[in-house]
C-alpha atoms as a PDB file:
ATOM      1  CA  UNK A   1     102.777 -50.118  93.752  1.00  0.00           C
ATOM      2  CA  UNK A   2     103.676 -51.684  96.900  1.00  0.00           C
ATOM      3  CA  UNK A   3     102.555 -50.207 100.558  1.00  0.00           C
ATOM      4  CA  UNK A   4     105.148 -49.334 103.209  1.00  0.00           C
ATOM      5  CA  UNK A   5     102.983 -51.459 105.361  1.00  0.00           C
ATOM      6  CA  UNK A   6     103.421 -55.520 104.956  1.00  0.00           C
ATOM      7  CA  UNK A   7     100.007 -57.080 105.472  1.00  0.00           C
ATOM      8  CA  UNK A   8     102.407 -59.838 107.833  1.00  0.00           C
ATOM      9  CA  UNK A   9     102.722 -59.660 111.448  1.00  0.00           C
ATOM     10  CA  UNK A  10     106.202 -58.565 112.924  1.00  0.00           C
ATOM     11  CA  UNK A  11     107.860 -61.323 114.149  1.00  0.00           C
ATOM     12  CA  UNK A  12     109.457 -59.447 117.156  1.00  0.00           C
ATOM     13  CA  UNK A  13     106.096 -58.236 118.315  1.00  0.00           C
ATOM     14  CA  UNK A  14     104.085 -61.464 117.966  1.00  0.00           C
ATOM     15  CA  UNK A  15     103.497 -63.093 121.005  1.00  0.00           C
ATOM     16  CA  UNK A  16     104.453 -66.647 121.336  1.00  0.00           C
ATOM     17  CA  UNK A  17     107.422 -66.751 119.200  1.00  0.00           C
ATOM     18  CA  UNK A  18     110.928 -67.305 120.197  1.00  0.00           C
ATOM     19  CA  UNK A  19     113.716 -65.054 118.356  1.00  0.00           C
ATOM     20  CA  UNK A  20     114.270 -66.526 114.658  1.00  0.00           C
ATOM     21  CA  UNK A  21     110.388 -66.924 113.827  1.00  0.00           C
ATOM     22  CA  UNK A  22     109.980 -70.635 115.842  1.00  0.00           C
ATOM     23  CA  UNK A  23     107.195 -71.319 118.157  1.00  0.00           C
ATOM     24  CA  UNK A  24     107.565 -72.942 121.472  1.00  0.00           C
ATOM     25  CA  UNK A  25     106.539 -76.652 122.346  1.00  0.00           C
ATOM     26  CA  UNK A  26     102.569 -75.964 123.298  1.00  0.00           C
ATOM     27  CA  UNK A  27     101.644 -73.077 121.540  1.00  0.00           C
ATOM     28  CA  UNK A  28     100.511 -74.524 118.418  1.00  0.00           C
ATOM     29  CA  UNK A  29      97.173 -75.154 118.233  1.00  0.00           C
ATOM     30  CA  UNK A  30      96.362 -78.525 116.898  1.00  0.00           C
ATOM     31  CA  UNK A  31      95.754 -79.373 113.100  1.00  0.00           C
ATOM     32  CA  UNK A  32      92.302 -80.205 112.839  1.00  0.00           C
ATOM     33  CA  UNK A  33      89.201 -80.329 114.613  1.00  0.00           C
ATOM     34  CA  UNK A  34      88.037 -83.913 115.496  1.00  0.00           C
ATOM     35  CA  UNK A  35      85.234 -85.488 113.950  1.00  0.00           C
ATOM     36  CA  UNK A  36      82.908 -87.190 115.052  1.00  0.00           C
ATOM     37  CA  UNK A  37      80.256 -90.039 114.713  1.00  0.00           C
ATOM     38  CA  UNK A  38      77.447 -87.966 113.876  1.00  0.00           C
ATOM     39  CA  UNK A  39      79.037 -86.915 110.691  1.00  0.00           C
ATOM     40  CA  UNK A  40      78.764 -88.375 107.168  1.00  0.00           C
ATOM     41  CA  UNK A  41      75.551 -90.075 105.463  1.00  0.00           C
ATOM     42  CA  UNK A  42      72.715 -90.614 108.056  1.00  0.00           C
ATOM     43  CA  UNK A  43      71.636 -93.709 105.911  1.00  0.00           C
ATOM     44  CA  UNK A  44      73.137 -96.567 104.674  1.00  0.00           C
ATOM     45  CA  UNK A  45      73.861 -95.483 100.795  1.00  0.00           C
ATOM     46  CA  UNK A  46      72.684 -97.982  98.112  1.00  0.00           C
ATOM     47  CA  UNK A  47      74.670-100.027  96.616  1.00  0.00           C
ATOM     48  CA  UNK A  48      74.994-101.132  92.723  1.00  0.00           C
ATOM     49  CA  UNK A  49      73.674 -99.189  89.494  1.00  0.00           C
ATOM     50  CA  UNK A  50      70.676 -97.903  89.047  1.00  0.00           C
ATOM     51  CA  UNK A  51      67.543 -99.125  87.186  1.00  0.00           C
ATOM     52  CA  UNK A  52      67.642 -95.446  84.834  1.00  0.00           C
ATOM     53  CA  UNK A  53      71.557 -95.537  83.716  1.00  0.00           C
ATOM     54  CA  UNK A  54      70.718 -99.851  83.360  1.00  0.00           C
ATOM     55  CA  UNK A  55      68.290 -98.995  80.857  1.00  0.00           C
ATOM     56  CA  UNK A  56      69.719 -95.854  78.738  1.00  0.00           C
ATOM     57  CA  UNK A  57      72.953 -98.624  78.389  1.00  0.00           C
ATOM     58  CA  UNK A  58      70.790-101.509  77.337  1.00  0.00           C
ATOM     59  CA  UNK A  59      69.007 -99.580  74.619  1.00  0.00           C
ATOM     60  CA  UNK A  60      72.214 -97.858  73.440  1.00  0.00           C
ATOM     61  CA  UNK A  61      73.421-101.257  73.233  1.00  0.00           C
ATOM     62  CA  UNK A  62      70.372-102.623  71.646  1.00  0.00           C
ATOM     63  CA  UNK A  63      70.109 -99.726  68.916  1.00  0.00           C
ATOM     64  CA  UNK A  64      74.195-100.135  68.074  1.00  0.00           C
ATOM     65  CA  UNK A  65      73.529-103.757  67.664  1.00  0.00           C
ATOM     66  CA  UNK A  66      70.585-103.431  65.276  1.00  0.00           C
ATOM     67  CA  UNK A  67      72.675-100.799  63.325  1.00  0.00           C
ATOM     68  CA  UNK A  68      75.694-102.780  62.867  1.00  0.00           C
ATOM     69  CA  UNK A  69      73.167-105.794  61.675  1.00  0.00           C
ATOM     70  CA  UNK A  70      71.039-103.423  59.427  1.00  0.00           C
ATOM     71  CA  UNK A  71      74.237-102.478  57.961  1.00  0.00           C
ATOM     72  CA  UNK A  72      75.456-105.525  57.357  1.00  0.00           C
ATOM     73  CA  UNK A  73      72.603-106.872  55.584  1.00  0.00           C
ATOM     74  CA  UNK A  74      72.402-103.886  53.121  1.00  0.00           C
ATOM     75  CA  UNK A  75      75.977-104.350  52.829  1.00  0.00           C
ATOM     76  CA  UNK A  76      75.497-108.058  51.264  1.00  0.00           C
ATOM     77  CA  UNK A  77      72.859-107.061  48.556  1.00  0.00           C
END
């Protein structure tokens, strides 16, 4: 069911607007808000990996090699 009542202003009685819906030069407020310097990371964030995600990698990469090696020595006998 729709309302009688549309939940948008009437553009004849908003103030500001010239006749066909189009604002004046000046009345627009601007975009966005300017930012400034005190936003963002207070410190300097560190750079390169990780010593934890280094190490889960290596032994992932240690364990596939030893399977693949183990595999191919039962494979041969």
């Amino acid at each position: 069911m729709t309302s009688p009542h549309s939940p948008d202003p009437d553009p004849d009685r908003v103030p500001g607007l010239e006749p066909g819906g189009s604002v004046p030069p000046g009345e627009t407020p601007p975009g966005e808000g300017s930012a400034g310097s005190g936003t963002g990371p207070r410190h300097a964030l560190p750079r390169g990996w990780a010593k934890g995600p280094l190490i889960i990698i290596g032994v992932v990469v240690v364990l596939c090699a030893a399977f693949f090696l183990i595999f191919a020595v039962l494979l041969d006998l």
